[in-house]
PDB file of N, CA and C in Angstrom:
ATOM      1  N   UNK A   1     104.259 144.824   9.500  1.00  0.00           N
ATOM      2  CA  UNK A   1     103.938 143.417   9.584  1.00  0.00           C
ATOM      3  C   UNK A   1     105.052 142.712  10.337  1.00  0.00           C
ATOM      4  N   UNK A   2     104.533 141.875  11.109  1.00  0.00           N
ATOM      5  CA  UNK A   2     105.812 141.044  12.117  1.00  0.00           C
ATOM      6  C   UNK A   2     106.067 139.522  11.510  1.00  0.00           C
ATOM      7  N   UNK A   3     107.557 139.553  11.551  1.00  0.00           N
ATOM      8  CA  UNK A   3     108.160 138.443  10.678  1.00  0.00           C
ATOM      9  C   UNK A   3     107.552 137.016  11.255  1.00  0.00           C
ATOM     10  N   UNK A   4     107.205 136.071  10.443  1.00  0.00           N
ATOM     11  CA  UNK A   4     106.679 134.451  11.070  1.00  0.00           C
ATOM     12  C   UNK A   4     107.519 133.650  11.606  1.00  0.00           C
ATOM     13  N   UNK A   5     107.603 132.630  12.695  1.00  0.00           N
ATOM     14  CA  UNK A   5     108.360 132.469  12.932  1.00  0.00           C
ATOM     15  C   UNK A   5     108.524 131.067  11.994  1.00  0.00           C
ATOM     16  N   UNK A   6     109.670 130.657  11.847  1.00  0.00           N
ATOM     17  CA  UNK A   6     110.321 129.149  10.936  1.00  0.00           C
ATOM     18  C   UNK A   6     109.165 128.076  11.242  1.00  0.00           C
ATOM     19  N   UNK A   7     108.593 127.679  10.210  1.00  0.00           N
ATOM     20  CA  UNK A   7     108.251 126.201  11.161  1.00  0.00           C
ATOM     21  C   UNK A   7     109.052 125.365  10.992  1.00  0.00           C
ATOM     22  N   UNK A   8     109.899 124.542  10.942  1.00  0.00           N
ATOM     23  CA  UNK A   8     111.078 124.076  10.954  1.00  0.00           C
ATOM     24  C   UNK A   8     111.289 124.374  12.640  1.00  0.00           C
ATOM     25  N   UNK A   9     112.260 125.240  12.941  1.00  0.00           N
ATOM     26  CA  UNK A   9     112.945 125.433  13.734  1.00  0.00           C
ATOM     27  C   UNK A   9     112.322 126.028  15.102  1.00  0.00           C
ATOM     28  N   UNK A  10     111.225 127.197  14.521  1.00  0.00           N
ATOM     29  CA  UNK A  10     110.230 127.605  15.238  1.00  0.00           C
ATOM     30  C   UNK A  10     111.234 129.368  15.748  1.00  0.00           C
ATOM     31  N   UNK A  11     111.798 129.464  14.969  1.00  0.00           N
ATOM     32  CA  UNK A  11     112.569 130.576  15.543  1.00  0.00           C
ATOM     33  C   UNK A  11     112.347 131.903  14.694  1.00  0.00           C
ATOM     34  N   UNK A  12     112.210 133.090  15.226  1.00  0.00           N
ATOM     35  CA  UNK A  12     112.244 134.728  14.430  1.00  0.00           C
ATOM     36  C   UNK A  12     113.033 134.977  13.592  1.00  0.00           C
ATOM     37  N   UNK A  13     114.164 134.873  13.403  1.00  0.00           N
ATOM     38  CA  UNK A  13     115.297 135.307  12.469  1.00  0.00           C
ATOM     39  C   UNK A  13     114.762 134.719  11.359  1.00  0.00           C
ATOM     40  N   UNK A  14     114.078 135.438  10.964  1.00  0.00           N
ATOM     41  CA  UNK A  14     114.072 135.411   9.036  1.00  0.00           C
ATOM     42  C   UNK A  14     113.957 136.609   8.111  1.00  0.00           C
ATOM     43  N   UNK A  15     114.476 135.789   7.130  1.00  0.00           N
ATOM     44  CA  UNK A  15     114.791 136.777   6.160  1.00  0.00           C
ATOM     45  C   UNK A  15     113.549 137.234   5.486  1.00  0.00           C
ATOM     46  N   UNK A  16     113.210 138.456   4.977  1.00  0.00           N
ATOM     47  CA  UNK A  16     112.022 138.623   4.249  1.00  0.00           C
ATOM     48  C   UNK A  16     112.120 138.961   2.725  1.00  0.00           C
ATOM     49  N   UNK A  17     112.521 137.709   1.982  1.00  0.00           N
ATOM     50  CA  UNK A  17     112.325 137.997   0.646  1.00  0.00           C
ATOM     51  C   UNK A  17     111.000 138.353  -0.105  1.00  0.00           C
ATOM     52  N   UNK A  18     110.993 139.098  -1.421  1.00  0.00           N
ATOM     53  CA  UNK A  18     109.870 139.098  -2.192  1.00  0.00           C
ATOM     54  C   UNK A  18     108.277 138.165  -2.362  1.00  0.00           C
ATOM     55  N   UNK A  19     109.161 137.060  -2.524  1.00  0.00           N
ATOM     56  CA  UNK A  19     108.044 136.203  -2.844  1.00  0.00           C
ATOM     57  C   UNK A  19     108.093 134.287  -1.566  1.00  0.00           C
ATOM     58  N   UNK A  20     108.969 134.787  -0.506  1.00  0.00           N
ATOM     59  CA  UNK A  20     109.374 133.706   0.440  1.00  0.00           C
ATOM     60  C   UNK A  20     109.810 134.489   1.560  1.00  0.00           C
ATOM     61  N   UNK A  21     110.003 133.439   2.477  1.00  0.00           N
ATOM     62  CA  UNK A  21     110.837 133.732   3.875  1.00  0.00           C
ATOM     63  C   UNK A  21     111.805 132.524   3.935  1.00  0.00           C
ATOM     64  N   UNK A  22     113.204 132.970   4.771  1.00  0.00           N
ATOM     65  CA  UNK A  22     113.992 132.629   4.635  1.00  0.00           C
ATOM     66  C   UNK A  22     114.604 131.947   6.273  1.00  0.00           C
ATOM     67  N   UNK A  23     114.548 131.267   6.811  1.00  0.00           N
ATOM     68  CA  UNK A  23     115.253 131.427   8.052  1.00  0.00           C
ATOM     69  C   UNK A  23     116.685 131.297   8.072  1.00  0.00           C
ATOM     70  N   UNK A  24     117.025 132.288   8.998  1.00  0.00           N
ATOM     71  CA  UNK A  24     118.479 132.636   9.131  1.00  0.00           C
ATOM     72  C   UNK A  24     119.682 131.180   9.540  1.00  0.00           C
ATOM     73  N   UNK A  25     118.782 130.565  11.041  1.00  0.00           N
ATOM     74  CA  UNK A  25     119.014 129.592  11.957  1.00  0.00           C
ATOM     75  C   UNK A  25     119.343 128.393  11.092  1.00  0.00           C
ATOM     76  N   UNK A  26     118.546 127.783  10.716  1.00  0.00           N
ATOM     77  CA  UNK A  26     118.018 126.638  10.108  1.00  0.00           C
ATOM     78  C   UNK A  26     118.545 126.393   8.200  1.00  0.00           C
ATOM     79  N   UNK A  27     117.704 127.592   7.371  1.00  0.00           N
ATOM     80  CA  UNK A  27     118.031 127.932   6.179  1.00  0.00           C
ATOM     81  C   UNK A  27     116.966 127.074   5.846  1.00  0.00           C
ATOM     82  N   UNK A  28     115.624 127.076   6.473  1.00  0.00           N
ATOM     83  CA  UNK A  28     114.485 126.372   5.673  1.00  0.00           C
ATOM     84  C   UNK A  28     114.012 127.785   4.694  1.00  0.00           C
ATOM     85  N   UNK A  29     113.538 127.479   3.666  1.00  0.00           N
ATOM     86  CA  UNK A  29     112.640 128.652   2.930  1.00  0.00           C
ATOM     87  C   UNK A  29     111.327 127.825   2.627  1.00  0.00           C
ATOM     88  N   UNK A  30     110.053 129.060   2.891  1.00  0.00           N
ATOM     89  CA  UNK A  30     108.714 128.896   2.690  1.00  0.00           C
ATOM     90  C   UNK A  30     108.530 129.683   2.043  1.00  0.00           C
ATOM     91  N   UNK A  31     107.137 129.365   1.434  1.00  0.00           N
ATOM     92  CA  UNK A  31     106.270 130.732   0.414  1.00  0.00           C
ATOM     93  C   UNK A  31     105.818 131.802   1.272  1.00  0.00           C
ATOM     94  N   UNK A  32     105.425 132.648   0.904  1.00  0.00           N
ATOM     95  CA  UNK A  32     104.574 133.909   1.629  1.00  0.00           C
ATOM     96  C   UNK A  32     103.603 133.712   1.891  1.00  0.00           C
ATOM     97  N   UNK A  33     102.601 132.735   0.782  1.00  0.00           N
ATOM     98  CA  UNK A  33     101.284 132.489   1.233  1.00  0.00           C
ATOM     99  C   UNK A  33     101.008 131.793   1.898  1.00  0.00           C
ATOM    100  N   UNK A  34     101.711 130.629   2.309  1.00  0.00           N
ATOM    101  CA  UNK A  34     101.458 129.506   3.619  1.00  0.00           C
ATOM    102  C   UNK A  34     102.128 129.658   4.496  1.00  0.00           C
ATOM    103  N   UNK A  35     102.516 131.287   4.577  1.00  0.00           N
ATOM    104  CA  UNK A  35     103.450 131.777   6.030  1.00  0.00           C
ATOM    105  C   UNK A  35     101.813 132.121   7.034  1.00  0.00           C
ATOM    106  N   UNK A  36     101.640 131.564   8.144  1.00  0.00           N
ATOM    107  CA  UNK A  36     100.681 131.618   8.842  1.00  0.00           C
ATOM    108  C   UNK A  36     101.090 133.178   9.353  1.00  0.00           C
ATOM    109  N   UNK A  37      99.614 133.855   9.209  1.00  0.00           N
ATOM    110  CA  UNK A  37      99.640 135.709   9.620  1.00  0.00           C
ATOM    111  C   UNK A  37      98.583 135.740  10.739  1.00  0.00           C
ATOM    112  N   UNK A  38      98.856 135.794  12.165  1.00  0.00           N
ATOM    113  CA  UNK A  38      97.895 135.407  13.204  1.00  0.00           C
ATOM    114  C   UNK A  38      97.398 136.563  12.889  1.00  0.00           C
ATOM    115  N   UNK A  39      95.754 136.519  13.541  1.00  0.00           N
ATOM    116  CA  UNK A  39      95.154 138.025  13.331  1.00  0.00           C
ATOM    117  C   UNK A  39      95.778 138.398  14.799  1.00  0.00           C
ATOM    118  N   UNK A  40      96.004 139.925  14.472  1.00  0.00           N
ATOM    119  CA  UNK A  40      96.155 140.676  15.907  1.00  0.00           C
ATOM    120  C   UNK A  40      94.378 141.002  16.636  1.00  0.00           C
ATOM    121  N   UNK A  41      94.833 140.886  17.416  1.00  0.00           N
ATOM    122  CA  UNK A  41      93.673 140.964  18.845  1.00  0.00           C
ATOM    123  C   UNK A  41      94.332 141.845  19.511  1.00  0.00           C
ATOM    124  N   UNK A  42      93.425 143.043  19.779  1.00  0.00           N
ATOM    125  CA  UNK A  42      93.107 144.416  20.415  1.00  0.00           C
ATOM    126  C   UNK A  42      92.605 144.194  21.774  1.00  0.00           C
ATOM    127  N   UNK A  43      93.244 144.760  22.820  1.00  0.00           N
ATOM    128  CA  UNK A  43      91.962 144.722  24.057  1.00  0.00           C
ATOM    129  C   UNK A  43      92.925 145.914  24.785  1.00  0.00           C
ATOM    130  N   UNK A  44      90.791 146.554  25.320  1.00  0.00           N
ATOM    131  CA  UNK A  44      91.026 147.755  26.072  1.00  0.00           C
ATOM    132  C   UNK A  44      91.515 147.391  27.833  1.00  0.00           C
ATOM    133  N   UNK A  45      91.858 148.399  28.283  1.00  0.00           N
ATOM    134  CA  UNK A  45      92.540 148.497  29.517  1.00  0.00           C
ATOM    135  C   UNK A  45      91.627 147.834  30.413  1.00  0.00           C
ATOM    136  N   UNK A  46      90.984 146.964  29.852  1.00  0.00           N
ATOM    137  CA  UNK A  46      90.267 145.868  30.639  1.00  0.00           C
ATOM    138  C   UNK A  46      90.312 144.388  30.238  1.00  0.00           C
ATOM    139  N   UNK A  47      90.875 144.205  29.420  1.00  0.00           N
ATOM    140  CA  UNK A  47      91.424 142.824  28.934  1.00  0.00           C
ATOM    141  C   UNK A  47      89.952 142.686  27.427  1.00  0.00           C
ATOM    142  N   UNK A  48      89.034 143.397  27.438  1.00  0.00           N
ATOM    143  CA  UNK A  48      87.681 143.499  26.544  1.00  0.00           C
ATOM    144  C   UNK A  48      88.015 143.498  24.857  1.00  0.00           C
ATOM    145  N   UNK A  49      88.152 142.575  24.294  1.00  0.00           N
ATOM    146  CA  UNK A  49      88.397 142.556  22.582  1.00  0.00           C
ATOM    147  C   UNK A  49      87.956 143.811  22.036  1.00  0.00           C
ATOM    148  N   UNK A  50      88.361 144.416  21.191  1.00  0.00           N
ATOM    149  CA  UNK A  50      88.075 145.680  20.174  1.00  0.00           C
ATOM    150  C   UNK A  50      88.046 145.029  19.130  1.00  0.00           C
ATOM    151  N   UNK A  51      87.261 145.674  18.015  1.00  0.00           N
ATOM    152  CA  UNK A  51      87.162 145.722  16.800  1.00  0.00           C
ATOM    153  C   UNK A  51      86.665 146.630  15.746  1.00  0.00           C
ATOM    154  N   UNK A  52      86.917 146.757  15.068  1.00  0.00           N
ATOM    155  CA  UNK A  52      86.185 148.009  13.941  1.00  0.00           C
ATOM    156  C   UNK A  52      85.078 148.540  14.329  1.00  0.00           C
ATOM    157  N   UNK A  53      84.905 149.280  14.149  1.00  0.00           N
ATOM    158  CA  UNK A  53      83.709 150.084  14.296  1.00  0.00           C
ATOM    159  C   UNK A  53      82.982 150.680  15.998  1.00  0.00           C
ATOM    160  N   UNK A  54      83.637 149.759  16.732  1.00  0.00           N
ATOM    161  CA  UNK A  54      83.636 149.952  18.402  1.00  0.00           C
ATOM    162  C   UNK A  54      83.196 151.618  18.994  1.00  0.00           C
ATOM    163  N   UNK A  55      82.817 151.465  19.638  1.00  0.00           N
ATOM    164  CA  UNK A  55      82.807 152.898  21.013  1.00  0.00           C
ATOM    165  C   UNK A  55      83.153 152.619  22.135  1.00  0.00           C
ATOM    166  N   UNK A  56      84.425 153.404  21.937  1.00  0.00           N
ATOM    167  CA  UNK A  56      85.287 153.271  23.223  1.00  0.00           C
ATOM    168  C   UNK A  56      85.741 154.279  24.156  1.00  0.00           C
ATOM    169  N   UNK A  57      85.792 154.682  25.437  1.00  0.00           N
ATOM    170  CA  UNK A  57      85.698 155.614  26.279  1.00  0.00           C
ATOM    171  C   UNK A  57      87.044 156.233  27.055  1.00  0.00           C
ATOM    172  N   UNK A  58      87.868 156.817  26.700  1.00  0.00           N
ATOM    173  CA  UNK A  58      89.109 157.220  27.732  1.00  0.00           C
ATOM    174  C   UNK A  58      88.780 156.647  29.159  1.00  0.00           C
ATOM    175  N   UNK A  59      89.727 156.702  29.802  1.00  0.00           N
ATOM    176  CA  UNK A  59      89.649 155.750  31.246  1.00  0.00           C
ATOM    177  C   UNK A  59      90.595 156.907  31.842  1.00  0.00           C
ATOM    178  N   UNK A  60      91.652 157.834  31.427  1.00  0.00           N
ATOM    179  CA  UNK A  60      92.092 159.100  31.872  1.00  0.00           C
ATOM    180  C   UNK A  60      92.188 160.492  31.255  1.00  0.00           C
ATOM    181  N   UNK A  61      92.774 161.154  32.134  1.00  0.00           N
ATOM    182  CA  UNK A  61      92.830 163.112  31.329  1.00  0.00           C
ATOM    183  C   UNK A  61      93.989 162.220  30.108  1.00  0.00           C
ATOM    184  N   UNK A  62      94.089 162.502  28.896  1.00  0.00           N
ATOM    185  CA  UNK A  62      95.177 161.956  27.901  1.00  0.00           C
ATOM    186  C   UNK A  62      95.694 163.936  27.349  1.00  0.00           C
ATOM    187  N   UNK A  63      97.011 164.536  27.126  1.00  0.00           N
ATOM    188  CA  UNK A  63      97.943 165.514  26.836  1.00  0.00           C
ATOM    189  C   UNK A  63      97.901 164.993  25.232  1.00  0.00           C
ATOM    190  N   UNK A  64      97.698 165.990  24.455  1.00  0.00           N
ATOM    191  CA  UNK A  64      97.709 165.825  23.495  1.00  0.00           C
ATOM    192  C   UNK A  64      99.537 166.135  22.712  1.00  0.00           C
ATOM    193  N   UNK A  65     100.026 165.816  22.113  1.00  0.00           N
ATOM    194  CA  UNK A  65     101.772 165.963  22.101  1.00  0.00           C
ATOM    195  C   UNK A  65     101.757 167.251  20.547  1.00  0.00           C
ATOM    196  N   UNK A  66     102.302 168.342  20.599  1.00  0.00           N
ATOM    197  CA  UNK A  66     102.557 169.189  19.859  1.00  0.00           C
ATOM    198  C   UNK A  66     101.272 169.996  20.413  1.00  0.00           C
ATOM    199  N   UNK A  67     100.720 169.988  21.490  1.00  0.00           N
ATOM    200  CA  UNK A  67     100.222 171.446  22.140  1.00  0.00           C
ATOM    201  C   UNK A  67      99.457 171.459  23.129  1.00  0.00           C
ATOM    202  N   UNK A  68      98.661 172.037  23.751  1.00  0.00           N
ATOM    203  CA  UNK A  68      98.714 172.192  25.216  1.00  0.00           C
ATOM    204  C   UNK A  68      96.860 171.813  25.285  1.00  0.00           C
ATOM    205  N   UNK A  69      96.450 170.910  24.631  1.00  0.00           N
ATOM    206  CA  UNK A  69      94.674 170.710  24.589  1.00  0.00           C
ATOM    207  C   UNK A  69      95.292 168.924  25.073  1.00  0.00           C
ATOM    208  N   UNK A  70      93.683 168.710  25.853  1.00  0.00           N
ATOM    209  CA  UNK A  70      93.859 167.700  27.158  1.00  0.00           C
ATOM    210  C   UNK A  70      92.720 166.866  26.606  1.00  0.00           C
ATOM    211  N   UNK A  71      92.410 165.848  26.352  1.00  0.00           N
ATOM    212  CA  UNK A  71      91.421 164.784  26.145  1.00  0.00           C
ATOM    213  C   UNK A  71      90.988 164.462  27.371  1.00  0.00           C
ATOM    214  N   UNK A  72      89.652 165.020  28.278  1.00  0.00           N
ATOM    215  CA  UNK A  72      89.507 164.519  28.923  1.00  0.00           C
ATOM    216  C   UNK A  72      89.030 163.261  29.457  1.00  0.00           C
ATOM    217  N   UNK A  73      89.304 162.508  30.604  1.00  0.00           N
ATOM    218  CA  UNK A  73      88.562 161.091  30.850  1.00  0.00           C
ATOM    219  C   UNK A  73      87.137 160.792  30.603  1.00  0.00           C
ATOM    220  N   UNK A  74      86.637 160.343  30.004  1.00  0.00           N
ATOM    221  CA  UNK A  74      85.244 160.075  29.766  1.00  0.00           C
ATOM    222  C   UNK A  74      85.056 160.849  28.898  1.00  0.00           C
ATOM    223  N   UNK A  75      85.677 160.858  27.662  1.00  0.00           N
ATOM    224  CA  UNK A  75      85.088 161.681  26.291  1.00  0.00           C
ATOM    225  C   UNK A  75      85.145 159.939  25.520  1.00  0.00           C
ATOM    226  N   UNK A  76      84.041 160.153  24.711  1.00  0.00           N
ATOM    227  CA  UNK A  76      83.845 159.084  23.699  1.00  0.00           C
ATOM    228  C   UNK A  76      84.573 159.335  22.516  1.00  0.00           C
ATOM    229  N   UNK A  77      85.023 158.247  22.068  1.00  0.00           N
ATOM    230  CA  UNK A  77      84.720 158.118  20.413  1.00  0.00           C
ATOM    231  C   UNK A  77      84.296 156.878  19.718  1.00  0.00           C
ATOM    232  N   UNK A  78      82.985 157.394  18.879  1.00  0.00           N
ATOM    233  CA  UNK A  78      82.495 156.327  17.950  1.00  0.00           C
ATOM    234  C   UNK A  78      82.966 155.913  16.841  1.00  0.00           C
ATOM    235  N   UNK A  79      82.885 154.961  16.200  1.00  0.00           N
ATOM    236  CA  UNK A  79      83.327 153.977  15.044  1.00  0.00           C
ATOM    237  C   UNK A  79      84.986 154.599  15.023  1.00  0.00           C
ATOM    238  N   UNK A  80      85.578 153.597  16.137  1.00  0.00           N
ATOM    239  CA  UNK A  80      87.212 153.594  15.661  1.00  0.00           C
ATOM    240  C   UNK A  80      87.706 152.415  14.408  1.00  0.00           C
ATOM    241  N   UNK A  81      88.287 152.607  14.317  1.00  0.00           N
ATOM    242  CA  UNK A  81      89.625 151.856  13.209  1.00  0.00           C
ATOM    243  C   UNK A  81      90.736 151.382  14.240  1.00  0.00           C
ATOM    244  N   UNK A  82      90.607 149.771  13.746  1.00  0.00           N
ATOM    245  CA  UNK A  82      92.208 149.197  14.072  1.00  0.00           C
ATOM    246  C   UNK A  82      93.138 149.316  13.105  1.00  0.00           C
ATOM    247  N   UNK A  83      94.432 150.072  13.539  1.00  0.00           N
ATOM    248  CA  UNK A  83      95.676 150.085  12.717  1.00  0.00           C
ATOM    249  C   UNK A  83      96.620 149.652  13.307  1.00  0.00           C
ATOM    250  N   UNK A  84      97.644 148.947  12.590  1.00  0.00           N
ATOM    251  CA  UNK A  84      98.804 148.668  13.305  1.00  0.00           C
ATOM    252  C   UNK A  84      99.977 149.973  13.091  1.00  0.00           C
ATOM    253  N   UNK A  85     100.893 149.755  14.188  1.00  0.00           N
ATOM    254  CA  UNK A  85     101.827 150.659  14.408  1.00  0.00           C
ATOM    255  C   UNK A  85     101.305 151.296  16.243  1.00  0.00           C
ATOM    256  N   UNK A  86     102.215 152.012  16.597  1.00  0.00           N
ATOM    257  CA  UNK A  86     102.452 152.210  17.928  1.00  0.00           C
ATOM    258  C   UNK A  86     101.314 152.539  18.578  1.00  0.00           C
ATOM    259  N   UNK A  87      99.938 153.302  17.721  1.00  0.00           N
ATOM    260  CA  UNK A  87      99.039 153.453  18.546  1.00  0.00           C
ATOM    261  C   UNK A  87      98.191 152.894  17.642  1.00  0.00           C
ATOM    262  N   UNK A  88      97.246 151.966  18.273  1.00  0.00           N
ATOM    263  CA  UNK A  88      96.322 150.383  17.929  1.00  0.00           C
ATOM    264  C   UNK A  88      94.834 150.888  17.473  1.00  0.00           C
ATOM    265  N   UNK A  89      94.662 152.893  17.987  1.00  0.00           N
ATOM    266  CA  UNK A  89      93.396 153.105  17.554  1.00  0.00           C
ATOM    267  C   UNK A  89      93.311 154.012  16.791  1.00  0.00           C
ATOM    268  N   UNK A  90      92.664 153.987  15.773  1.00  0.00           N
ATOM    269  CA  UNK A  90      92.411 155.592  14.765  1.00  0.00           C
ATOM    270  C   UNK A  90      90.892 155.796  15.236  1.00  0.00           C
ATOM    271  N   UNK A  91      90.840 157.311  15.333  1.00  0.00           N
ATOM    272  CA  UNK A  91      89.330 157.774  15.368  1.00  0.00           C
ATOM    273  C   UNK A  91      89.425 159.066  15.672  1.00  0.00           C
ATOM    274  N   UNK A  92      88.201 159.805  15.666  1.00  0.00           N
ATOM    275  CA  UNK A  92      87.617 161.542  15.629  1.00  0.00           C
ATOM    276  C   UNK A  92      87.110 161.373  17.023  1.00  0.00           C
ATOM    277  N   UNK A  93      88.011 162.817  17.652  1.00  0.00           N
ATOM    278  CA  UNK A  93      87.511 162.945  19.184  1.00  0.00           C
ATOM    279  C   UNK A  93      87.212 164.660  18.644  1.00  0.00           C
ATOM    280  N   UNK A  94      86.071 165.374  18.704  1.00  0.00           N
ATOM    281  CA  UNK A  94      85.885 166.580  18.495  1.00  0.00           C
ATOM    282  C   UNK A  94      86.076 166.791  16.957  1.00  0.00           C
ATOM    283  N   UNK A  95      85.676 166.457  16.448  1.00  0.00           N
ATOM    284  CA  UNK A  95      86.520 166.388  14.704  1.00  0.00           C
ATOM    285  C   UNK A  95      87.701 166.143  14.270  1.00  0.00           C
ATOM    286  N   UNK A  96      88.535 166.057  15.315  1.00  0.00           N
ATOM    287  CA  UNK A  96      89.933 165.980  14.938  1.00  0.00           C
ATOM    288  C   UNK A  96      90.393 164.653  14.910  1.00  0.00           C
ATOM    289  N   UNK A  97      90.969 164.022  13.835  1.00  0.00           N
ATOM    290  CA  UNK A  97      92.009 162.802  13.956  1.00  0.00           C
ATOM    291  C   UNK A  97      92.795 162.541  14.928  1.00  0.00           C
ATOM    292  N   UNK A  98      93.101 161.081  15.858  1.00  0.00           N
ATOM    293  CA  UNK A  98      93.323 160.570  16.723  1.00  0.00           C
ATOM    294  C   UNK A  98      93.851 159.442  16.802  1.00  0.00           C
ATOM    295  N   UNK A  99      95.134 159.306  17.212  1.00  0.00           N
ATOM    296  CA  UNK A  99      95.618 158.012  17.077  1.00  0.00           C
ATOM    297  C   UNK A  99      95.611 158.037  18.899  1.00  0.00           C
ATOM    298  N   UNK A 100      94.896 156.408  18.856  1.00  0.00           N
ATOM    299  CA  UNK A 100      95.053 156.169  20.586  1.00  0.00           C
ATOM    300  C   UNK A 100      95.444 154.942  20.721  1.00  0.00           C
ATOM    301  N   UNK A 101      96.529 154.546  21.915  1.00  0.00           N
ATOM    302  CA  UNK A 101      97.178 153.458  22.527  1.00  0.00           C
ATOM    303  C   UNK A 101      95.775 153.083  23.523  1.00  0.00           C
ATOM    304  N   UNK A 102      95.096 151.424  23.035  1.00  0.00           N
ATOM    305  CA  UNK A 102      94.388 150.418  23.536  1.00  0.00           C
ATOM    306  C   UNK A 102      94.139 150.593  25.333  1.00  0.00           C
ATOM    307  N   UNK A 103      95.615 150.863  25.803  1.00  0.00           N
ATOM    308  CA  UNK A 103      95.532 150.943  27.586  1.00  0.00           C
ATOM    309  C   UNK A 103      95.328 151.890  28.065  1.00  0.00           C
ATOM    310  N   UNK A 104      95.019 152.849  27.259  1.00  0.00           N
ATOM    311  CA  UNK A 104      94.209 153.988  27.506  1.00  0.00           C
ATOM    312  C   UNK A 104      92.539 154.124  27.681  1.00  0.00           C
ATOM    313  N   UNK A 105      91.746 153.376  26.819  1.00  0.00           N
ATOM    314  CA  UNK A 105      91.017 153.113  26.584  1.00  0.00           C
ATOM    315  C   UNK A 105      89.585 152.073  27.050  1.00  0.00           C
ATOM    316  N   UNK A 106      88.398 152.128  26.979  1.00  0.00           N
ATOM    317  CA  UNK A 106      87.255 151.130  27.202  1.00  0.00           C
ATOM    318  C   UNK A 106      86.572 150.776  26.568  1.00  0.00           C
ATOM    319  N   UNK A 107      85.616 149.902  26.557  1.00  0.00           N
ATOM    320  CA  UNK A 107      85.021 149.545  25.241  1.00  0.00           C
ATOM    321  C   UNK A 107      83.530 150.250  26.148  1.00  0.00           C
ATOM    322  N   UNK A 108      83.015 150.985  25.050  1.00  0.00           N
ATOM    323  CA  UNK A 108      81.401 151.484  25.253  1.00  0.00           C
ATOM    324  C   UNK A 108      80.663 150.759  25.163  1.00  0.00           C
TER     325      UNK A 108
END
C-alpha cells in the first residue's frame, strides 16, 4: 500500500502508525479511515483500462525467469486478477500461474 500524502502540507513523508498517519514535514496527524486510498488504474500497453476478470493478449515472445519456456506473442489469458506489487497481473497461461507486467500486455 502507498503512503497518502499530508493534506495539510500535501507532502509523502509520513509516518505509518497503527491506527493514524503522521506527517514527518508538518507533524499534522489524521485517522486511517479519512486517509483518501485512490483506486489504482491498470492500463495495457495501449493506454486501455483493465479490470478483473479481463482477456488480455501478450503483444510479445515474454522468457519465462527460472527456465528456458517462452510465452509466445499472441497467447491469451482469460479472467486475470489485479494485484498490486511489481507485476499488476495474476492469471493461468497453459495451467500454470502467471504474474504479468500491464506493458506487456492487451486487452481482448
Amino acid at each position: 500500500m502507498t503512503k497518502p500524502a499530508c493534506p495539510m502540507c500535501e507532502m509523502t513523508d509520513v509516518l505509518d502508525h497503527a491506527d493514524r498517519w503522521e506527517c514527518l514535514t508538518c507533524g499534522h496527524e489524521w485517522e486511517r479511515e479519512t486517509a483518501t486510498a485512490e483506486a489504482r488504474v491498470v492500463k495495457d500497453a495501449h493506454g486501455t483500462i483493465l479490470a478483473d476478470g479481463d482477456s488480455v493478449t501478450l503483444i510479445k515472445d515474454l522468457k519465462l525467469k527460472g527456465g528456458s519456456q517462452v510465452l509466445k506473442g499472441g497467447t491469451k489469458a482469460k479472467g486475470i486478477r489485479l494485484v498490486d506489487g511489481d507485476h499488476e497481473i495474476s492469471c493461468k497461461i497453459d495451467g500454470s500461474a502467471i504474474g504479468l507486467k500491464a506493458c506487456f500486455v492487451k486487452k481482448a
